[in-house]
N, C-alpha and C. Protein backbone atom coordinates (compact mmCIF):
# COMPACT_ATOMS: atom_id res chain seq x y z
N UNK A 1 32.13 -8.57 -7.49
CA UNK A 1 33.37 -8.36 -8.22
C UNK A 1 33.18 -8.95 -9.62
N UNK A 2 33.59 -7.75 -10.79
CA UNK A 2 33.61 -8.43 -12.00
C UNK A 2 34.48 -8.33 -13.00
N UNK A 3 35.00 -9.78 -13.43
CA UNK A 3 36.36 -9.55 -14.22
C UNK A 3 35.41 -9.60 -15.76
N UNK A 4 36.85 -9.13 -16.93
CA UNK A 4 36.94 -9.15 -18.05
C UNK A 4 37.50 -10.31 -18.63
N UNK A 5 37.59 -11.18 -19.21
CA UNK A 5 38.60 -12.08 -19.71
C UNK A 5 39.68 -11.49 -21.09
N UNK A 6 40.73 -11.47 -20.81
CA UNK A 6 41.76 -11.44 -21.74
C UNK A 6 42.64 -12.17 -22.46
N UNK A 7 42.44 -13.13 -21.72
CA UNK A 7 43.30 -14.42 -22.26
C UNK A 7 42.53 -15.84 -21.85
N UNK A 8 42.90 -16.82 -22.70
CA UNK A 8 42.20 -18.07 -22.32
C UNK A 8 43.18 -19.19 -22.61
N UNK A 9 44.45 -18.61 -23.08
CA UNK A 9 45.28 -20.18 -23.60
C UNK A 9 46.24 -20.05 -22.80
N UNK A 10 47.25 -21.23 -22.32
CA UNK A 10 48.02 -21.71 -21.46
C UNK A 10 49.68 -20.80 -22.48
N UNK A 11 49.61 -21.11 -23.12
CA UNK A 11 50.68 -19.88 -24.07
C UNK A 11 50.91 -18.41 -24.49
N UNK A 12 49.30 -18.16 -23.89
CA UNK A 12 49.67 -16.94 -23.68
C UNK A 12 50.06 -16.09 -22.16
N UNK A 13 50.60 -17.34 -21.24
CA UNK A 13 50.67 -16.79 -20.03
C UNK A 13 51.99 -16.86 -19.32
N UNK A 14 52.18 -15.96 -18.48
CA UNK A 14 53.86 -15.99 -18.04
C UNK A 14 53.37 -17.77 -17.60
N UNK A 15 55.21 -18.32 -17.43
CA UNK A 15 55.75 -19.29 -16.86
C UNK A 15 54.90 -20.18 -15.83
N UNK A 16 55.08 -19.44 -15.15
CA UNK A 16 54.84 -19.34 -13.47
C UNK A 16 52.92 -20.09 -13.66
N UNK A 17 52.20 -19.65 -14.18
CA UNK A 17 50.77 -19.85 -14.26
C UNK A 17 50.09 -20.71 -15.16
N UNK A 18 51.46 -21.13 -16.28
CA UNK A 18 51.12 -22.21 -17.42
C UNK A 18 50.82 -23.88 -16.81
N UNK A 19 51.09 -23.92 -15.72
CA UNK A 19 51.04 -25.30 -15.15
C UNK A 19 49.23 -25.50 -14.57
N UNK A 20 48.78 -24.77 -14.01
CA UNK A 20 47.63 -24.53 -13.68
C UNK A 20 46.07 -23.76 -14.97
N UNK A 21 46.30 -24.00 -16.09
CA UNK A 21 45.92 -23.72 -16.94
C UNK A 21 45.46 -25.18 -18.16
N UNK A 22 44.43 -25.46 -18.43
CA UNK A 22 44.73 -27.13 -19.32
C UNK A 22 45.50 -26.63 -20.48
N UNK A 23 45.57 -27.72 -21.46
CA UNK A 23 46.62 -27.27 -22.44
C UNK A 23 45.88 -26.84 -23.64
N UNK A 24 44.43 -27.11 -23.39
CA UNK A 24 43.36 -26.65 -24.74
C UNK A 24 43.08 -24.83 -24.32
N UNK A 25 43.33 -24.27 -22.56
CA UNK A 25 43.16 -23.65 -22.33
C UNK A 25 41.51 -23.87 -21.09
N UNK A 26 40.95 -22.30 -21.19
CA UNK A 26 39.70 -22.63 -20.43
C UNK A 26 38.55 -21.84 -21.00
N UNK A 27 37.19 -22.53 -20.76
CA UNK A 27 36.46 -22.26 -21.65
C UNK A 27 35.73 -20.90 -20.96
N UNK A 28 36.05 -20.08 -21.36
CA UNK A 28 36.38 -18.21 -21.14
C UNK A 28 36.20 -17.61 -22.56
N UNK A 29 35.37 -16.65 -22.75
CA UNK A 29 35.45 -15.76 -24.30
C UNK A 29 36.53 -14.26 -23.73
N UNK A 30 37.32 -14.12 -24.78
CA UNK A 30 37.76 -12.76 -24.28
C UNK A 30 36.78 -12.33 -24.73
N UNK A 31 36.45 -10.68 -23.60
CA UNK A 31 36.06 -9.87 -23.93
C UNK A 31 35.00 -9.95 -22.96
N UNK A 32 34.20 -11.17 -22.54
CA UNK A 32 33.31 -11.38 -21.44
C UNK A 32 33.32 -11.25 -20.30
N UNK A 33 32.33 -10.50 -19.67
CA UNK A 33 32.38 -10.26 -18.18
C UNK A 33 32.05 -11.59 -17.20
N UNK A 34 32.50 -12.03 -16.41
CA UNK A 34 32.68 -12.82 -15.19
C UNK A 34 32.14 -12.30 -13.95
N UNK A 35 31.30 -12.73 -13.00
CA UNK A 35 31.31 -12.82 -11.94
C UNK A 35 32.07 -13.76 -10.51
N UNK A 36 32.75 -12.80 -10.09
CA UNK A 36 34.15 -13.61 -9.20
C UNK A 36 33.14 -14.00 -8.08
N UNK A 37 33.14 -15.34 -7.77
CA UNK A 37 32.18 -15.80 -6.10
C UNK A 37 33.10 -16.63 -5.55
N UNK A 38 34.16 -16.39 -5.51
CA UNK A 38 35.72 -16.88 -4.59
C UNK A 38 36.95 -15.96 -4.88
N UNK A 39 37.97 -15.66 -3.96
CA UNK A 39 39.18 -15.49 -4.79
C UNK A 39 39.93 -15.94 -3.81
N UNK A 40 40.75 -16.69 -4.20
CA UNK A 40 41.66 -17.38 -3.30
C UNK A 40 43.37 -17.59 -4.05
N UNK A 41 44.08 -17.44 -2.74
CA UNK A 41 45.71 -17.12 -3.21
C UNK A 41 46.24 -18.21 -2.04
N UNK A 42 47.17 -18.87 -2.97
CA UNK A 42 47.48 -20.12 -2.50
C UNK A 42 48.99 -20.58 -3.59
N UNK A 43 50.02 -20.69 -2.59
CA UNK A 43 50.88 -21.44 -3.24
C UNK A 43 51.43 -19.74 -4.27
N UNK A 44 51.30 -18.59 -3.73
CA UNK A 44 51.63 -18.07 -4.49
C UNK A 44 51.33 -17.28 -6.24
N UNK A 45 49.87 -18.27 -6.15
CA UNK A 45 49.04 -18.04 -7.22
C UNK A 45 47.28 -17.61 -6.76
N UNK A 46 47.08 -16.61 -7.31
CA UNK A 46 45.98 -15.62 -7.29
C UNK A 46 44.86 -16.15 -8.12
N UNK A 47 43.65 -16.84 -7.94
CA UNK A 47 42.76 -17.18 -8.69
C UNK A 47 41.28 -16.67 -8.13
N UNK A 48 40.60 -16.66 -9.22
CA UNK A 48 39.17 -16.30 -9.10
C UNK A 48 38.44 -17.59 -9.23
N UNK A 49 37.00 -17.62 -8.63
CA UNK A 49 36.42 -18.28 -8.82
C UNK A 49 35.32 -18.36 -9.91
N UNK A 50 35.21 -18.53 -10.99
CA UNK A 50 33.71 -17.95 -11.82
C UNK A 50 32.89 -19.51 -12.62
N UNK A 51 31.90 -18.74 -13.27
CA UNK A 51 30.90 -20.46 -13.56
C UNK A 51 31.50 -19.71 -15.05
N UNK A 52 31.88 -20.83 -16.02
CA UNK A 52 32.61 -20.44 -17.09
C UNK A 52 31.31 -20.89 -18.22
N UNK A 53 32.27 -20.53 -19.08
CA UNK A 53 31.36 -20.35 -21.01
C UNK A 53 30.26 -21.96 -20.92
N UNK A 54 30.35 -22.95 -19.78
CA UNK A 54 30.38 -24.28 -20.19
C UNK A 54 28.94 -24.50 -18.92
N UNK A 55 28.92 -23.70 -18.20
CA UNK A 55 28.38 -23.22 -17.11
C UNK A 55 28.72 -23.94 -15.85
N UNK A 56 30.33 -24.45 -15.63
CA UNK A 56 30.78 -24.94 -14.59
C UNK A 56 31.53 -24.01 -13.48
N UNK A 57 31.39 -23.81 -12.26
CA UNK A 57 32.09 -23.21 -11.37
C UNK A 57 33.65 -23.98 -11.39
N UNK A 58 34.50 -23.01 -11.71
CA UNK A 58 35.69 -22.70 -12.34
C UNK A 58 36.74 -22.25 -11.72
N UNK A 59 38.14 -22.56 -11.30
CA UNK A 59 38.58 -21.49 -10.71
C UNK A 59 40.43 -21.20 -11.87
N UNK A 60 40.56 -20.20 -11.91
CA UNK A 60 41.32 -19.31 -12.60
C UNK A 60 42.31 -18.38 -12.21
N UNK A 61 43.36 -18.74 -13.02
CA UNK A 61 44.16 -17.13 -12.47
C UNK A 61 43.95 -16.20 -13.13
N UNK A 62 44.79 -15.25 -12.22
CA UNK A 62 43.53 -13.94 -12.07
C UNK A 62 44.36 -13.13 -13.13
N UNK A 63 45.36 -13.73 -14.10
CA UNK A 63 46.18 -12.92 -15.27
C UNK A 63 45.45 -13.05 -16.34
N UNK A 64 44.47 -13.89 -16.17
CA UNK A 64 43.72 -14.53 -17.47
C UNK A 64 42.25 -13.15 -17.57
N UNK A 65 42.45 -12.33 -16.82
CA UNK A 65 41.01 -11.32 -16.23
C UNK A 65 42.04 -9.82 -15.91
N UNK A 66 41.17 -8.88 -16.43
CA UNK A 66 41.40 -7.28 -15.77
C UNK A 66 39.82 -7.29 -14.83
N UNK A 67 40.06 -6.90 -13.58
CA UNK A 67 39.28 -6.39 -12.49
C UNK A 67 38.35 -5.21 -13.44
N UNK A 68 37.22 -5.45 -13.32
CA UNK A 68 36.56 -4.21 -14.21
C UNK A 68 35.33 -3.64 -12.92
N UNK A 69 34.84 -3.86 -12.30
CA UNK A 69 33.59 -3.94 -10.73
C UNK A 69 34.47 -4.51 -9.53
N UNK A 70 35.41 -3.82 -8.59
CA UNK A 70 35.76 -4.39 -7.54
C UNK A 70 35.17 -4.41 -6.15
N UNK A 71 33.58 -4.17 -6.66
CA UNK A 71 33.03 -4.17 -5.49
C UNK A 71 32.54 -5.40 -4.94
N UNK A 72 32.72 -5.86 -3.85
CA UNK A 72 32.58 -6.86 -2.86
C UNK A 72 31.30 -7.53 -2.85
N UNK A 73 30.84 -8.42 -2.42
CA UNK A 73 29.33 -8.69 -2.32
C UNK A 73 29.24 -8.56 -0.35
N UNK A 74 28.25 -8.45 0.10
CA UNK A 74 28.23 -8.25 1.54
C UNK A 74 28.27 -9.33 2.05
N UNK A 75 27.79 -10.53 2.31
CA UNK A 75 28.15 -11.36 2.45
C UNK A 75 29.50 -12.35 2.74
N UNK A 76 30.66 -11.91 1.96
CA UNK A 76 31.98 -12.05 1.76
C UNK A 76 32.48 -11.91 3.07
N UNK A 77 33.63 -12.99 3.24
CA UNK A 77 34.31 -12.69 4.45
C UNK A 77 35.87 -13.17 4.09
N UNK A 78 37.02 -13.07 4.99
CA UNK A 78 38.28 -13.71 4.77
C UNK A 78 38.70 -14.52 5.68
N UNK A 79 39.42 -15.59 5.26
CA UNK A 79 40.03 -16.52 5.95
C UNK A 79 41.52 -16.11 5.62
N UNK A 80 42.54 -16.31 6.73
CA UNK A 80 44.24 -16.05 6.38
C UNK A 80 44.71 -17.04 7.17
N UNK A 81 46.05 -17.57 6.55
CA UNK A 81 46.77 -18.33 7.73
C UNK A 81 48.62 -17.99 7.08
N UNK A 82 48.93 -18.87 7.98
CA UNK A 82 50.65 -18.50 7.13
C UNK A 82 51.42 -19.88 7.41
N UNK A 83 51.71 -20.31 7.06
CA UNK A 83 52.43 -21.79 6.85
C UNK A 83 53.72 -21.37 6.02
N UNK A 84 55.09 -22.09 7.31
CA UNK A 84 56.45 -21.93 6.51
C UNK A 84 56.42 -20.21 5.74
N UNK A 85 55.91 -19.58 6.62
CA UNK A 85 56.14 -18.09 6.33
C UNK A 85 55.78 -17.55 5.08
N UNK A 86 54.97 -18.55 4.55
CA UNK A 86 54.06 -18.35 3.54
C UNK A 86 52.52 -18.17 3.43
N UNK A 87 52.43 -17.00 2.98
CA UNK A 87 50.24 -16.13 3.73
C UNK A 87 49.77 -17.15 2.35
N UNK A 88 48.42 -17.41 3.12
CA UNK A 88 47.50 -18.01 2.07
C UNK A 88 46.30 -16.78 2.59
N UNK A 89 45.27 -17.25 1.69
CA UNK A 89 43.67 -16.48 2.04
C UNK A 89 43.14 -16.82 0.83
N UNK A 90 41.84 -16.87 1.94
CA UNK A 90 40.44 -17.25 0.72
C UNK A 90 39.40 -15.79 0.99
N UNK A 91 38.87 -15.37 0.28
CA UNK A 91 37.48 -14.06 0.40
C UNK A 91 36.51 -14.86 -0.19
N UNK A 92 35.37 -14.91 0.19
CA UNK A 92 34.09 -15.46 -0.36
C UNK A 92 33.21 -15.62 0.64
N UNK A 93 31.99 -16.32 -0.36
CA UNK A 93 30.98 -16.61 1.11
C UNK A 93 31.05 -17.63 2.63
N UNK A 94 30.78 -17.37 3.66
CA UNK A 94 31.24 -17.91 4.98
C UNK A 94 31.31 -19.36 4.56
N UNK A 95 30.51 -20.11 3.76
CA UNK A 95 30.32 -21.85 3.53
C UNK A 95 31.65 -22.50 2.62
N UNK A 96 32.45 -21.00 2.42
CA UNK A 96 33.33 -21.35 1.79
C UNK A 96 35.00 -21.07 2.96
N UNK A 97 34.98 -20.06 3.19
CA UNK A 97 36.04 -19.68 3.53
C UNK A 97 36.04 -19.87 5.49
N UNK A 98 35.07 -20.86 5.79
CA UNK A 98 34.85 -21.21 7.55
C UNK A 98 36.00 -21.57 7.95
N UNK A 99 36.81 -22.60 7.21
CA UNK A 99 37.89 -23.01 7.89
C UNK A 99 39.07 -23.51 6.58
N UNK A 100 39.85 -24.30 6.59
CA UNK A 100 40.24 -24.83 5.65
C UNK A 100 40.27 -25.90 4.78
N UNK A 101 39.11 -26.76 5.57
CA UNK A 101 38.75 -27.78 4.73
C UNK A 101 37.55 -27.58 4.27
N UNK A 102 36.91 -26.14 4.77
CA UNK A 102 35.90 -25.84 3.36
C UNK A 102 36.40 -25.24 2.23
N UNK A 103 37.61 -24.39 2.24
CA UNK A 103 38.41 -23.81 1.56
C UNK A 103 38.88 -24.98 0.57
N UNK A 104 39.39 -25.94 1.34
CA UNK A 104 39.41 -27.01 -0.54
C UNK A 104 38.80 -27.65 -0.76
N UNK A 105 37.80 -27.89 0.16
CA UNK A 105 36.61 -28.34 -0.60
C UNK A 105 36.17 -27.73 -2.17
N UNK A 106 35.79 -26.75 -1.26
CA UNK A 106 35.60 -25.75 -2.71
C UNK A 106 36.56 -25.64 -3.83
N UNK A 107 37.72 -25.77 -3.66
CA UNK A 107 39.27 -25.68 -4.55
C UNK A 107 39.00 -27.02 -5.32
N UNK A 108 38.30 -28.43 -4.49
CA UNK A 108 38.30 -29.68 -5.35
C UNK A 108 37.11 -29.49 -6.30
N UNK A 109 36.20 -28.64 -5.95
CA UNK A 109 34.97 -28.63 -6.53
C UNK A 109 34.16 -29.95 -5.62
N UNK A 110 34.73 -30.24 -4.53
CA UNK A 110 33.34 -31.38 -3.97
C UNK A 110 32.21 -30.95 -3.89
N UNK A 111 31.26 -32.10 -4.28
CA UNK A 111 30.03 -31.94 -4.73
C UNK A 111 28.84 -31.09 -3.52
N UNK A 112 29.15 -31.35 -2.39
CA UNK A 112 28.44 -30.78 -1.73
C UNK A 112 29.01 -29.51 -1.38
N UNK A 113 30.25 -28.73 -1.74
CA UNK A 113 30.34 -27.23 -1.59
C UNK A 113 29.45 -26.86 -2.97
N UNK A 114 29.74 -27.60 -3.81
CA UNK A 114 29.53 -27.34 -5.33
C UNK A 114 27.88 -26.32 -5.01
N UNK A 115 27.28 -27.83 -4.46
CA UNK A 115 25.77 -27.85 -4.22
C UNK A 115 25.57 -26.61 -3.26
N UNK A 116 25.99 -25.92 -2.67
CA UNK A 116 25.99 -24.89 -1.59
C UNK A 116 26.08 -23.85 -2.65
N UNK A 117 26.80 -23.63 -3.62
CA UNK A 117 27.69 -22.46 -4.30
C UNK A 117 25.95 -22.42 -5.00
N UNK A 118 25.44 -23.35 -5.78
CA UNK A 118 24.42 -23.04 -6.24
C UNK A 118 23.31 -22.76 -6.07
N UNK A 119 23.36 -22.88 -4.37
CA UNK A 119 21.76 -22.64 -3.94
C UNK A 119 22.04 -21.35 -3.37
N UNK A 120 23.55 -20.83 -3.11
CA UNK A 120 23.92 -18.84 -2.58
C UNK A 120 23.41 -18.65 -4.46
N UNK A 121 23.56 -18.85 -5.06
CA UNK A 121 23.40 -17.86 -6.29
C UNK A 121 21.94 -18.14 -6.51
N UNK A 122 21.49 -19.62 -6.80
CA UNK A 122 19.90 -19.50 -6.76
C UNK A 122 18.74 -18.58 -5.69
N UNK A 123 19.61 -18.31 -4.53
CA UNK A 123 19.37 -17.72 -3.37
C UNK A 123 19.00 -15.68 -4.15
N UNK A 124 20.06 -15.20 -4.79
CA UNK A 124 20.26 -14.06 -5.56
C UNK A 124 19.05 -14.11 -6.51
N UNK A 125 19.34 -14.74 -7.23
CA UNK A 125 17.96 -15.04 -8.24
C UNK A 125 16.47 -14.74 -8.12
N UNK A 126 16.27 -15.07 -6.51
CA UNK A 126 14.67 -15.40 -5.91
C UNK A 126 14.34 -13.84 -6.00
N UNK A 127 15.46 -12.49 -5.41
CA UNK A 127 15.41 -11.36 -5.16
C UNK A 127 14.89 -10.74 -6.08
């Protein structure tokens, strides 16, 4: 899956998504393509996962991106649950989306999902 970036500042975004955004913004070029290796919806907010302009794995809402490649990687799987009648879900690779405390793992950026995220993409690389 590959987004576009369209926006990068916390002012240029509805209400609702300005809280989850820093206030310098995020380090994103419009106009650049992204590779999504998470997307997870939580709390009502839709974010991607991508390694940004800075080369850190990143996660983002998904107003800040137009979908431009919505094709899947094979690998990818989904996790769902519903709490207080509210759906969450994560799509990504299994080390991410196994249960729910790999799910924020990955959301905190802890160091050892971190370390996983980079050896699936160094993994791509070898090919």
């Amino acid at each position: 899956m590959i987004v576009c970036a369209i926006l990068r500042l916390r002012d240029e975004c509805d209400e609702e998504v300005r809280q989850f955004i820093p206030a310098e913004g995020v380090a994103i070029t419009i106009g650049n393509e992204y590779e999504v290796h998470c997307v997870s919806f939580f709390n009502d907010l839709l974010e991607y996962q991508i390694v940004d302009d800075l080369g850190y794995p990143t996660w983002c809402p998904h107003v800040l991106f137009n979908v431009t490649d919505r094709r899947l990687p094979t690998d990818w799987q989904i996790n769902c649950s519903t709490n207080d009648r509210r759906v969450s879900f994560a799509i990504g690779p299994e080390f991410v989306v196994q249960n729910e405390a790999s799910i924020q793992a990955m959301i905190e950026l802890d160091a050892d999902q971190v370390d996983r995220f980079w050896r699936r993409l160094d993994s791509f690389s070898d090919h």
